[in-house]
Protein backbone atom coordinates (compact mmCIF):
# COMPACT_ATOMS: atom_id res chain seq x y z
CA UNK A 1 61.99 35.61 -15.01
CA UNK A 2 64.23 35.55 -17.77
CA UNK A 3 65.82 39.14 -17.16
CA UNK A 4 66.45 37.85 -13.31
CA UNK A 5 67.77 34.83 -14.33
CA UNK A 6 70.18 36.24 -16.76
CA UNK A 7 71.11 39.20 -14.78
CA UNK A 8 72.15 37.27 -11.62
CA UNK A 9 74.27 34.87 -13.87
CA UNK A 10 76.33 38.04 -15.35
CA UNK A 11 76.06 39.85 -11.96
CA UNK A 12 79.46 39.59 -10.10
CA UNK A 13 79.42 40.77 -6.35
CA UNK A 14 82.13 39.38 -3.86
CA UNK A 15 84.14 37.77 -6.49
CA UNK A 16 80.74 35.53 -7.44
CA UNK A 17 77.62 35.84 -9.33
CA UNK A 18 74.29 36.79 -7.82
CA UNK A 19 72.84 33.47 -8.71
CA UNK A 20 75.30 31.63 -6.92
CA UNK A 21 73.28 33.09 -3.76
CA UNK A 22 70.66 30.77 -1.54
CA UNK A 23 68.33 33.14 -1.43
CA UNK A 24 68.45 33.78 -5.13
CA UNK A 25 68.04 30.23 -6.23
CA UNK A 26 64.94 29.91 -4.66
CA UNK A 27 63.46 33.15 -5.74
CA UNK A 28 64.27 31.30 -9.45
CA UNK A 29 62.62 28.18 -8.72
CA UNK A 30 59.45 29.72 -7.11
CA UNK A 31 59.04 31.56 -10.06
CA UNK A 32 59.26 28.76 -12.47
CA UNK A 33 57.18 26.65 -10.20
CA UNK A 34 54.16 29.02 -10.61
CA UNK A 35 54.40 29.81 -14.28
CA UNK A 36 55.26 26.44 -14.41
CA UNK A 37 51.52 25.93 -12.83
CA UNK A 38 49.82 28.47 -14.45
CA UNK A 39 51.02 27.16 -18.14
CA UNK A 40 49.22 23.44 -17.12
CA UNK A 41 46.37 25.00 -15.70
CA UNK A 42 45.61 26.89 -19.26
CA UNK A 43 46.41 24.18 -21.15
CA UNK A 44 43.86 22.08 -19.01
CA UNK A 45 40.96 24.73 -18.70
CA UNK A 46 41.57 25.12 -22.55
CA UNK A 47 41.14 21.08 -23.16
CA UNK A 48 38.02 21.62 -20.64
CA UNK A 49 36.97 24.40 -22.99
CA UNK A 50 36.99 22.16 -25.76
CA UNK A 51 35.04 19.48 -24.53
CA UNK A 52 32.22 22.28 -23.93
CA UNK A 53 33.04 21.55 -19.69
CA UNK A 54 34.62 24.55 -18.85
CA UNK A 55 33.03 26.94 -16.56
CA UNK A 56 32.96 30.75 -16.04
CA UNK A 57 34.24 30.12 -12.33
CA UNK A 58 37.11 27.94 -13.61
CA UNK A 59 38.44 30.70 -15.78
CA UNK A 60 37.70 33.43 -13.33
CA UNK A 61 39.48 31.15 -10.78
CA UNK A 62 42.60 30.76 -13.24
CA UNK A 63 42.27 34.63 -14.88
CA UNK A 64 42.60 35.91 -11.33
CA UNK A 65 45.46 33.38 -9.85
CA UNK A 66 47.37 33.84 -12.93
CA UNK A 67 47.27 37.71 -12.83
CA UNK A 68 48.06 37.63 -8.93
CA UNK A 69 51.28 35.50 -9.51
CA UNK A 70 52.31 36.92 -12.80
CA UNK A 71 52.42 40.52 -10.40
CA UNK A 72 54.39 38.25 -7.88
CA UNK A 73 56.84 37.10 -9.88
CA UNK A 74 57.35 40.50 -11.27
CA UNK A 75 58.09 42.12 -8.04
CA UNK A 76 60.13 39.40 -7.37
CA UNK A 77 62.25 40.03 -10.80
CA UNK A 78 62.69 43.63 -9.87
CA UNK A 79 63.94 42.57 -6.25
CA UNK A 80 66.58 40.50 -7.69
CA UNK A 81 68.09 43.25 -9.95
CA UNK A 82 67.95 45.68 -6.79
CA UNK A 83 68.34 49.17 -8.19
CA UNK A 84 68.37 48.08 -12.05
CA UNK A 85 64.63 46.63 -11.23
CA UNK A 86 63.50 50.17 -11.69
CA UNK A 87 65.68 50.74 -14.64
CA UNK A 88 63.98 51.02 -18.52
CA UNK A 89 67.55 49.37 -19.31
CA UNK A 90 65.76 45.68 -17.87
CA UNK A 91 62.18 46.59 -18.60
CA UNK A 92 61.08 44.56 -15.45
CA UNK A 93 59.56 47.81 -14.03
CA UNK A 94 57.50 48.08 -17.55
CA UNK A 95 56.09 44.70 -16.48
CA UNK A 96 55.02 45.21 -13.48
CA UNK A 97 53.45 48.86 -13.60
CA UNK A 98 51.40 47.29 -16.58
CA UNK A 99 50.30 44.40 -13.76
CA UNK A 100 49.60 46.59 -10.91
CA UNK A 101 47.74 48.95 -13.25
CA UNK A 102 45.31 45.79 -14.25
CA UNK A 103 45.41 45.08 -10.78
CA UNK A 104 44.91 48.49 -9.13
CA UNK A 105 42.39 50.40 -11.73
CA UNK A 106 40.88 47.46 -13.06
CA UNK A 107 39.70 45.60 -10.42
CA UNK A 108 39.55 42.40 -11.83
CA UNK A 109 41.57 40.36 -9.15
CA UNK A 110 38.36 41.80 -7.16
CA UNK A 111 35.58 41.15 -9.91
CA UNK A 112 36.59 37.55 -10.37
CA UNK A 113 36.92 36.78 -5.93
CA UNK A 114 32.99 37.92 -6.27
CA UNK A 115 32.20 35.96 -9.54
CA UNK A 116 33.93 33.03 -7.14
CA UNK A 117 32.35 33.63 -4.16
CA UNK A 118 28.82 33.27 -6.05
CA UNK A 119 29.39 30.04 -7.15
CA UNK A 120 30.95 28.93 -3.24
CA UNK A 121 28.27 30.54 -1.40
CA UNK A 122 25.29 31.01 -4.30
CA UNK A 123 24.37 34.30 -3.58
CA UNK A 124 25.41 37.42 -5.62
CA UNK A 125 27.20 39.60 -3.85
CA UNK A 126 26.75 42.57 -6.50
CA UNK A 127 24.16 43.27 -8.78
CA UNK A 128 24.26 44.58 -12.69
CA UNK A 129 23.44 48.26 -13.34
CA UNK A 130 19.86 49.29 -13.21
């Protein structure tokens, strides 16, 4: 978020800077508003964790939101520089091949839906190896 910030600030385009654009602003503010979100719901889940009342499904729940909008934001980011967002100058194409690679070969935006879907429905949708 920083890079997109900063490079819409310095980038001029019709005699103004990117950032003085609508559509930019509120790319800015969503993006703060869920990391933003994401930085009170770790601090809470750790406090839980503390106190010994944290769950596996709350941290699944907040592993695999997190993930999902940190990928968000990072397409987002490399939106906003338009062909620089692919550029190793602004590293925001680093970021988000290392998040779709977690997302993609991983699986674990996929592992923790079924880990959350056992504690919603009660029954285990997948089974560990024989």
């Amino acid at each position: 978020m920083h890079t997109a910030r900063q490079y819409t600030l310095d980038r001029i385009q019709f005699r103004a800077p990117l950032a003085r654009n609508q559509l930019i602003q509120k790319k800015l503010a969503d993006m703060l508003t869920e990391i933003t979100i994401g930085l009170q719901a770790c601090l809470q889940l750790g406090r839980l964790k503390d106190e010994d009342k944290a769950t596996p499904e709350m941290i699944s729940m907040l592993k695999r939101n997190s993930c999902g909008k940190a990928l968000e934001i990072a397409r987002q980011a490399r939106d906003m520089l338009g062909g620089n967002g692919i550029a190793d100058e602004y590293h925001v194409i680093r970021h988000v091949m290392n998040l779709e690679a977690v997302n993609t070969y991983e699986g674990t935006h996929d592992i923790h839906a079924l880990i959350l879907g056992r504690a919603i429905t009660g029954l285990q949708a997948f089974t560990v190896g024989k």
